[in-house]
Protein backbone atom coordinates (compact mmCIF):
# COMPACT_ATOMS: atom_id res chain seq x y z
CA UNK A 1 317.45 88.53 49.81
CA UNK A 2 315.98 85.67 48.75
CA UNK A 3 312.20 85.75 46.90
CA UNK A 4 310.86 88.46 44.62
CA UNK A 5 312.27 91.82 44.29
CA UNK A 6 310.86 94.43 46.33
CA UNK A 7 310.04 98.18 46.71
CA UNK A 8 309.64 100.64 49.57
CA UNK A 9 307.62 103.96 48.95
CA UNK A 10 305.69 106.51 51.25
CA UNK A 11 302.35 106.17 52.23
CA UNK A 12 299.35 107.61 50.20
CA UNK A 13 295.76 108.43 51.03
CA UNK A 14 294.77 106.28 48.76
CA UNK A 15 296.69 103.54 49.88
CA UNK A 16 294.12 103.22 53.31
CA UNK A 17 292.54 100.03 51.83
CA UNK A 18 295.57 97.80 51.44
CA UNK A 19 296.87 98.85 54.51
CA UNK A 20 293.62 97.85 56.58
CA UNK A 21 293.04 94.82 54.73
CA UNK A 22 297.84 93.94 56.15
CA UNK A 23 296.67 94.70 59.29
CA UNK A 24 293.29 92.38 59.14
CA UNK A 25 296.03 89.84 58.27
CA UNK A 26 298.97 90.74 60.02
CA UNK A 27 300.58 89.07 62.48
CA UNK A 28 300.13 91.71 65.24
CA UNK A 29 296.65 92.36 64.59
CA UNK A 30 295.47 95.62 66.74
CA UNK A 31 292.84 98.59 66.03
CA UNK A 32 296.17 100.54 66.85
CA UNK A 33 297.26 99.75 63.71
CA UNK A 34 294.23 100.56 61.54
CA UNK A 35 293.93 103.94 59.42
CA UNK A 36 290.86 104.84 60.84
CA UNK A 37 292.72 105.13 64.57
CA UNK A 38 296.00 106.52 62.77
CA UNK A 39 294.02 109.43 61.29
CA UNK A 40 291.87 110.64 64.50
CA UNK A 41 295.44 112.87 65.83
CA UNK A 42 296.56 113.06 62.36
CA UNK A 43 296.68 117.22 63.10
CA UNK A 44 299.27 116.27 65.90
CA UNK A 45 301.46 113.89 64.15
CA UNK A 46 303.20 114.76 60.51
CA UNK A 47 302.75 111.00 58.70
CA UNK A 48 305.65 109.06 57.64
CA UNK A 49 304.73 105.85 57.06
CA UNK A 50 306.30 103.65 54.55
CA UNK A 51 305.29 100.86 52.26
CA UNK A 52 306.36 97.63 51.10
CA UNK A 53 305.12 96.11 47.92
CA UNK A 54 306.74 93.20 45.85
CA UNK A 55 305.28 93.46 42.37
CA UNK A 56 301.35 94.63 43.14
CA UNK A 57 301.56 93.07 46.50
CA UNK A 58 301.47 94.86 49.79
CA UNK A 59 303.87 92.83 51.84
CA UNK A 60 304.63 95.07 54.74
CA UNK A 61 304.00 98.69 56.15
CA UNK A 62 305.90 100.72 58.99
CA UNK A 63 303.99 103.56 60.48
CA UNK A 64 305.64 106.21 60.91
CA UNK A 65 305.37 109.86 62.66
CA UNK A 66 308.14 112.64 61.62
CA UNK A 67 309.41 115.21 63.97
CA UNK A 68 312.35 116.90 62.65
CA UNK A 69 314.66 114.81 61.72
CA UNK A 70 313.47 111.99 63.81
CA UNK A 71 310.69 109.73 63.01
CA UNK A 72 309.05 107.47 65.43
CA UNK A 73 306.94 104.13 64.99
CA UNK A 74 304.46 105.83 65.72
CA UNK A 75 304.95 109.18 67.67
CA UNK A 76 300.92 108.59 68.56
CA UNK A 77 300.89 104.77 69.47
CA UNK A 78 302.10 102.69 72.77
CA UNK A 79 303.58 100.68 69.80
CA UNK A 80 303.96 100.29 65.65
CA UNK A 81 306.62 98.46 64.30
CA UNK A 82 306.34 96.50 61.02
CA UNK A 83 303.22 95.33 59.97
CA UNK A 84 304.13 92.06 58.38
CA UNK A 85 301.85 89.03 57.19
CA UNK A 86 302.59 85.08 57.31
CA UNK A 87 304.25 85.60 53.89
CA UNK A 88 307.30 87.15 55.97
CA UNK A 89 310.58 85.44 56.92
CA UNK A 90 313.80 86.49 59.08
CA UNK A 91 315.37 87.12 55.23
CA UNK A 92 312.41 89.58 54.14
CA UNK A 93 312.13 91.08 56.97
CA UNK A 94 315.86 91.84 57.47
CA UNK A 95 315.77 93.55 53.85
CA UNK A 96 312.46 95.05 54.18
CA UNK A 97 313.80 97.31 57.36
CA UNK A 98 317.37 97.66 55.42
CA UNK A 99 315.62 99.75 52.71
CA UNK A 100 313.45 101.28 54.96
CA UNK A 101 316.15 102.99 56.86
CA UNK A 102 318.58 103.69 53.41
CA UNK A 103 314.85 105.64 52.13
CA UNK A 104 314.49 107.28 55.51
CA UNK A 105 317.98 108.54 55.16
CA UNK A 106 317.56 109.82 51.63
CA UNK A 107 314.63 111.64 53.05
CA UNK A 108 317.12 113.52 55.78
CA UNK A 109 316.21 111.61 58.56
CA UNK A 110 318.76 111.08 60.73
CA UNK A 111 317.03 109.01 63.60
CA UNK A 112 314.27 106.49 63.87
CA UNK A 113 312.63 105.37 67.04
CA UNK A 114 311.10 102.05 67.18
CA UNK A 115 308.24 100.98 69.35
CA UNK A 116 307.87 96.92 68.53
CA UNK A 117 304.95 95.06 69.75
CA UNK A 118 305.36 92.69 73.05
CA UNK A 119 305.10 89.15 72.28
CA UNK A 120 301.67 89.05 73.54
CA UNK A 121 300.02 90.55 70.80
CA UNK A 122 301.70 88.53 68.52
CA UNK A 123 299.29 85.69 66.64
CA UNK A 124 302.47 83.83 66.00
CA UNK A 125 305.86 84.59 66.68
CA UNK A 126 307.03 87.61 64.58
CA UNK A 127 310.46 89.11 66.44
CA UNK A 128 312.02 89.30 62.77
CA UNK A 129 312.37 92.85 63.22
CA UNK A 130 314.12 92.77 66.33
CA UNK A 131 317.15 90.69 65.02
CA UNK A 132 316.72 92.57 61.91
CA UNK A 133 317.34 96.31 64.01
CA UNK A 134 320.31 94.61 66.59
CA UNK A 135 322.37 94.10 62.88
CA UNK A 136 321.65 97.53 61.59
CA UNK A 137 323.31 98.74 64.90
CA UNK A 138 320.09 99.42 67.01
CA UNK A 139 319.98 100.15 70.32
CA UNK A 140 317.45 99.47 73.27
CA UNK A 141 316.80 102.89 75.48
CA UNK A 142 314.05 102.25 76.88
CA UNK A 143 311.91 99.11 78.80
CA UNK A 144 308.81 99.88 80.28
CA UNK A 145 307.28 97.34 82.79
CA UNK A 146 303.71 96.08 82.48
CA UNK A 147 301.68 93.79 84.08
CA UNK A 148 299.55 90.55 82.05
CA UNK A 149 297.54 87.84 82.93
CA UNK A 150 297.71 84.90 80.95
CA UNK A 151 293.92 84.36 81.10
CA UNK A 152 294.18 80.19 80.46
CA UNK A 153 295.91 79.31 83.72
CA UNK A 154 295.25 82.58 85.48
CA UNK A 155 296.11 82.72 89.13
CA UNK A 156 293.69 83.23 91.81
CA UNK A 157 293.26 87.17 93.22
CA UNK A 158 295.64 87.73 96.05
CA UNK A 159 293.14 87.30 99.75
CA UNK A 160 292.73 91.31 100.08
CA UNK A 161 291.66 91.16 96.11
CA UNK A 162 289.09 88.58 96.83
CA UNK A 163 287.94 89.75 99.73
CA UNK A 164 286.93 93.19 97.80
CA UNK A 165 285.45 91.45 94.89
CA UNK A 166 283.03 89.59 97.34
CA UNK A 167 282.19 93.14 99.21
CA UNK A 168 281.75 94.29 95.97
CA UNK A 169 279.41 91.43 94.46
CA UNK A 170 275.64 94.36 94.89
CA UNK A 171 277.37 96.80 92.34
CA UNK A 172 275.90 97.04 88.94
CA UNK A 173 279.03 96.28 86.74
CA UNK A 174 278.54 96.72 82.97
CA UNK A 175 279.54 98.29 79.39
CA UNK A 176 278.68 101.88 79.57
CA UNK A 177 278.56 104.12 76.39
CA UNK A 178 278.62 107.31 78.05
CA UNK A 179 282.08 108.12 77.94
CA UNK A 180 282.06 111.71 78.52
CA UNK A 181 280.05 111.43 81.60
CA UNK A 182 282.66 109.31 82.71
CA UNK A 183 285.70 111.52 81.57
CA UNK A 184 285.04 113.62 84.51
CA UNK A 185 286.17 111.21 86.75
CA UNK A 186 289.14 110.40 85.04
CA UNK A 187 290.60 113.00 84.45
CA UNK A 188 289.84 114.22 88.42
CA UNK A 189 291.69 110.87 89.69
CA UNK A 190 294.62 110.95 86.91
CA UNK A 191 295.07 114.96 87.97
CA UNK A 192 294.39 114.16 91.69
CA UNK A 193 296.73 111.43 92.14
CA UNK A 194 299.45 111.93 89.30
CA UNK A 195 298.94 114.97 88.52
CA UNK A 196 298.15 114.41 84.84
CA UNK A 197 295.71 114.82 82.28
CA UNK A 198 294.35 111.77 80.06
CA UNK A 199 296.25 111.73 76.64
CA UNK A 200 293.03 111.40 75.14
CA UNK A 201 290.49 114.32 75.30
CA UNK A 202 286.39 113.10 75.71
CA UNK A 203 285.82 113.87 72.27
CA UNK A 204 288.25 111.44 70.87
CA UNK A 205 287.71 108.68 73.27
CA UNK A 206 284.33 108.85 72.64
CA UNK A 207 284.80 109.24 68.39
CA UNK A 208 287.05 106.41 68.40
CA UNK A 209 284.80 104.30 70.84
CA UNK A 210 281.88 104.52 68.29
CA UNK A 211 284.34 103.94 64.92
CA UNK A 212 285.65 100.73 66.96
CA UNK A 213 282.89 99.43 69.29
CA UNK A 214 284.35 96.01 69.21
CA UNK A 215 287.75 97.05 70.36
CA UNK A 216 287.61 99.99 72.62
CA UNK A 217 284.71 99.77 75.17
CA UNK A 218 283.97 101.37 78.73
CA UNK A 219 282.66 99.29 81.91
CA UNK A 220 281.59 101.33 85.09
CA UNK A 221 280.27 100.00 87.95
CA UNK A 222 277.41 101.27 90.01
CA UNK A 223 275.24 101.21 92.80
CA UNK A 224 272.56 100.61 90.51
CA UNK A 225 271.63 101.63 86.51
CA UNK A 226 271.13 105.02 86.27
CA UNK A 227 272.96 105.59 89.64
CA UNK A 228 276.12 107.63 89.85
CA UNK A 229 279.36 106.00 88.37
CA UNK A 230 281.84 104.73 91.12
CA UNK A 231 284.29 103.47 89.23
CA UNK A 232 285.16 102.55 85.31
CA UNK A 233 288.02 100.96 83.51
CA UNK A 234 288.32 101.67 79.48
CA UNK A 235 289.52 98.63 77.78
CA UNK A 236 291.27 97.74 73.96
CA UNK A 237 290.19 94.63 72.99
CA UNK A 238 292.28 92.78 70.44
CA UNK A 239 292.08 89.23 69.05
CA UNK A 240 295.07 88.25 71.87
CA UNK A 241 294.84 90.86 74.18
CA UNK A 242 292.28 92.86 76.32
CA UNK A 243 294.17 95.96 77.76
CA UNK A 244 292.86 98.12 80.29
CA UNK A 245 292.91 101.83 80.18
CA UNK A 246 292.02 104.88 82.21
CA UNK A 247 291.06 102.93 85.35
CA UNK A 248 289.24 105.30 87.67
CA UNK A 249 287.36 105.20 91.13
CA UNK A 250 286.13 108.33 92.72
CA UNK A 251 286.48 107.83 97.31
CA UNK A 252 283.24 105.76 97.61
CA UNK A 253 284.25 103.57 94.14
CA UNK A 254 287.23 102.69 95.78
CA UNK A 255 285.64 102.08 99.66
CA UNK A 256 283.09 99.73 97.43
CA UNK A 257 285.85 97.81 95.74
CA UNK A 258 284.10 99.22 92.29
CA UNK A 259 287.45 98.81 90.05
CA UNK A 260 287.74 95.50 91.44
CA UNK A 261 284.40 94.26 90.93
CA UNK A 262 284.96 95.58 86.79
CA UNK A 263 287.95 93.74 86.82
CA UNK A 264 286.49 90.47 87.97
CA UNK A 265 283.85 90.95 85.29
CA UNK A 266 286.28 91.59 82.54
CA UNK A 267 288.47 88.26 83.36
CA UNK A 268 285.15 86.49 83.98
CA UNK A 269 282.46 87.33 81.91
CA UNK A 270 283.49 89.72 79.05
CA UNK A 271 287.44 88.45 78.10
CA UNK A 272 287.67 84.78 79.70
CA UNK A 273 288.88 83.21 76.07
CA UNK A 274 290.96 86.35 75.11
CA UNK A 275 294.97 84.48 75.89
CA UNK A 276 296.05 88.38 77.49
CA UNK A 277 294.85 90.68 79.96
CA UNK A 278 296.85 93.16 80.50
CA UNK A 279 297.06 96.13 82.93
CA UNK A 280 299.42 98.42 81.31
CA UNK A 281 302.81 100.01 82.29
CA UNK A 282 303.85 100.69 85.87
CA UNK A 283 306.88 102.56 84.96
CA UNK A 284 308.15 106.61 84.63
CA UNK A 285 310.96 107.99 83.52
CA UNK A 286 311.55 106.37 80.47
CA UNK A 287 310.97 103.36 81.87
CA UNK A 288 313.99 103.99 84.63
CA UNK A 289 311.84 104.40 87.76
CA UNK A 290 309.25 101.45 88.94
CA UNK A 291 305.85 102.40 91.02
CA UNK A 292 305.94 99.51 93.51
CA UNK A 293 302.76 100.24 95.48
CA UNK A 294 301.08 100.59 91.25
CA UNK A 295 302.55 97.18 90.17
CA UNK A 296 301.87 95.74 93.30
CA UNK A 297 298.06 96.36 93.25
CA UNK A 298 297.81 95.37 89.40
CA UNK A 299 300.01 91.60 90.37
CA UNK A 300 297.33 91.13 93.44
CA UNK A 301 294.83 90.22 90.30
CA UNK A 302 297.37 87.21 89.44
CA UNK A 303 299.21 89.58 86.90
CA UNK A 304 303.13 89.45 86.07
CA UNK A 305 305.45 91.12 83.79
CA UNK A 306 305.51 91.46 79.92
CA UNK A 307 308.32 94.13 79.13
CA UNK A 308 306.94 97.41 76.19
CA UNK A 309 310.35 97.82 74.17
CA UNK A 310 311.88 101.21 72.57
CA UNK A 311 314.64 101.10 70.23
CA UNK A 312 316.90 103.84 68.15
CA UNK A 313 318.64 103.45 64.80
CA UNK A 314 320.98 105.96 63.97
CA UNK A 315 320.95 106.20 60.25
């Protein structure tokens, strides 16, 4: 490699400032990324992560979650991958991930899982590590399907979609800090129509809500303040993205268009200069199996696809 010599190293607590002030930086900048979102399921997730320095600088970091002899980037996270800054370069990058995996191997690890970012979180193009992983002998197993709006040139809402925004125009849509009065309803429509439980309990939601109010926030919509919720949509806010999350309507939220009446206020009001919005994944069964009537509803906003990657190294 070309540049100053480098060295790779595991994680330390004390290491928490650097890291924050990479991903302040970085090139994929996201709360995901942060420590202080890393350590709220730090009980469920054995830490892994490894560092990058060249001479006293922090250059690059790769979260990392170990289970068995497997780790994952990160076991926790839609995504990780390598935290890099504009001082990387196909070169660094390529040598960066070499030693990672030769120090994950000396550790015993015989498998690492990686989770890259999709383009549209990236403040410029950073797909180093994806050339980098193909020539260690990496291997896609997994594509899930999501659904983004590219919030400059947006398309208009598909008729039905418009036609239940303007039905919807008398709720009261706005940001709503009570998120475990609204977990009730979440977790009734994720159990009553997929027969699942939110990953996140109320009590984390709402802890990592209030340590990142400018990233993760709640909208609901009612019939009126102080009335009963109808319908809410939890979004992560990034410089480049605004993703929505745990999108709920109870039977009357949905007869009053309530999601779609948040939605329009997100795109409008609240995220209209963020580039992405971005639904989330449509997809089950590691990524094999496509809900058609799901990613129909979320491309009647104007959405289309951006693909959410998985790869595996054997080392």
């Amino acid at each position: 490699m070309s540049g100053a010599a480098f060295a790779v190293r595991p994680r330390r607590p004390e290491d928490d400032a650097a890291w924050d002030a990479l991903v302040a930086r970085a090139r994929i900048p996201t709360v995901l990324l942060r420590t202080g979102y890393l350590a709220y399921h730090a009980d469920r997730f054995a830490d892994a992560s490894l560092l990058v320095h060249e001479g006293d600088a922090l250059r690059a970091a790769l979260p990392l979650s170990r289970h068995g002899d497997e780790v994952v980037s990160h076991g926790g996270l839609t995504f990780g991958g390598l935290i890099t800054d504009d001082a990387a370069s196909a070169t660094r990058v390529a040598a960066w991930l070499e030693a990672c995996a030769e120090r994950l191997r000396a550790d015993g690890v015989r498998r690492l899982v990686y989770k890259p970012a999709p383009h549209i979180y990236h403040r410029r193009p950073a797909e180093e590590d994806l050339h980098a992983l193909w020539a260690l002998g990496a291997r896609l197993v997994r594509r899930d399907l999501s659904t983004t709006i590219r919030t400059a040139d947006r398309p208009p809402f598909a008729k039905g979609r418009r036609a239940a925004v303007k039905k919807a125009r008398d709720l009261h849509v706005a940001r709503d800090p009570d998120l475990h009065g609204y977990w009730a309803l979440e977790e009734a429509t994720l159990l009553g129509r997929h027969g699942v439980r939110p990953v996140h309990t109320a009590d984390e939601i709402a802890l990592l809500a209030a340590r990142f109010p400018d990233e993760i926030a709640l909208y609901t919509a009612r019939e009126a303040p102080g009335a009963p919720v109808l319908a809410g949509v939890v979004v992560y806010a990034t410089p480049l993205v605004a993703h929505t999350q745990y999108i709920a309507a109870g039977p009357e939220g949905r007869a009053r268009g309530g999601v779609d009446a948040i939605v329009d206020h997100l795109l409008r009001e609240v995220h209209p200069a963020t580039p992405w919005f971005d639904f989330g994944i449509s997809t089950v069964d590691e990524g094999r199996t496509l809900n058609a009537g799901l990613v129909r509803n979320k491309e009647s906003y104007g959405g289309s696809t951006t693909v959410y990657d998985r790869y595996v190294l054997d080392l």
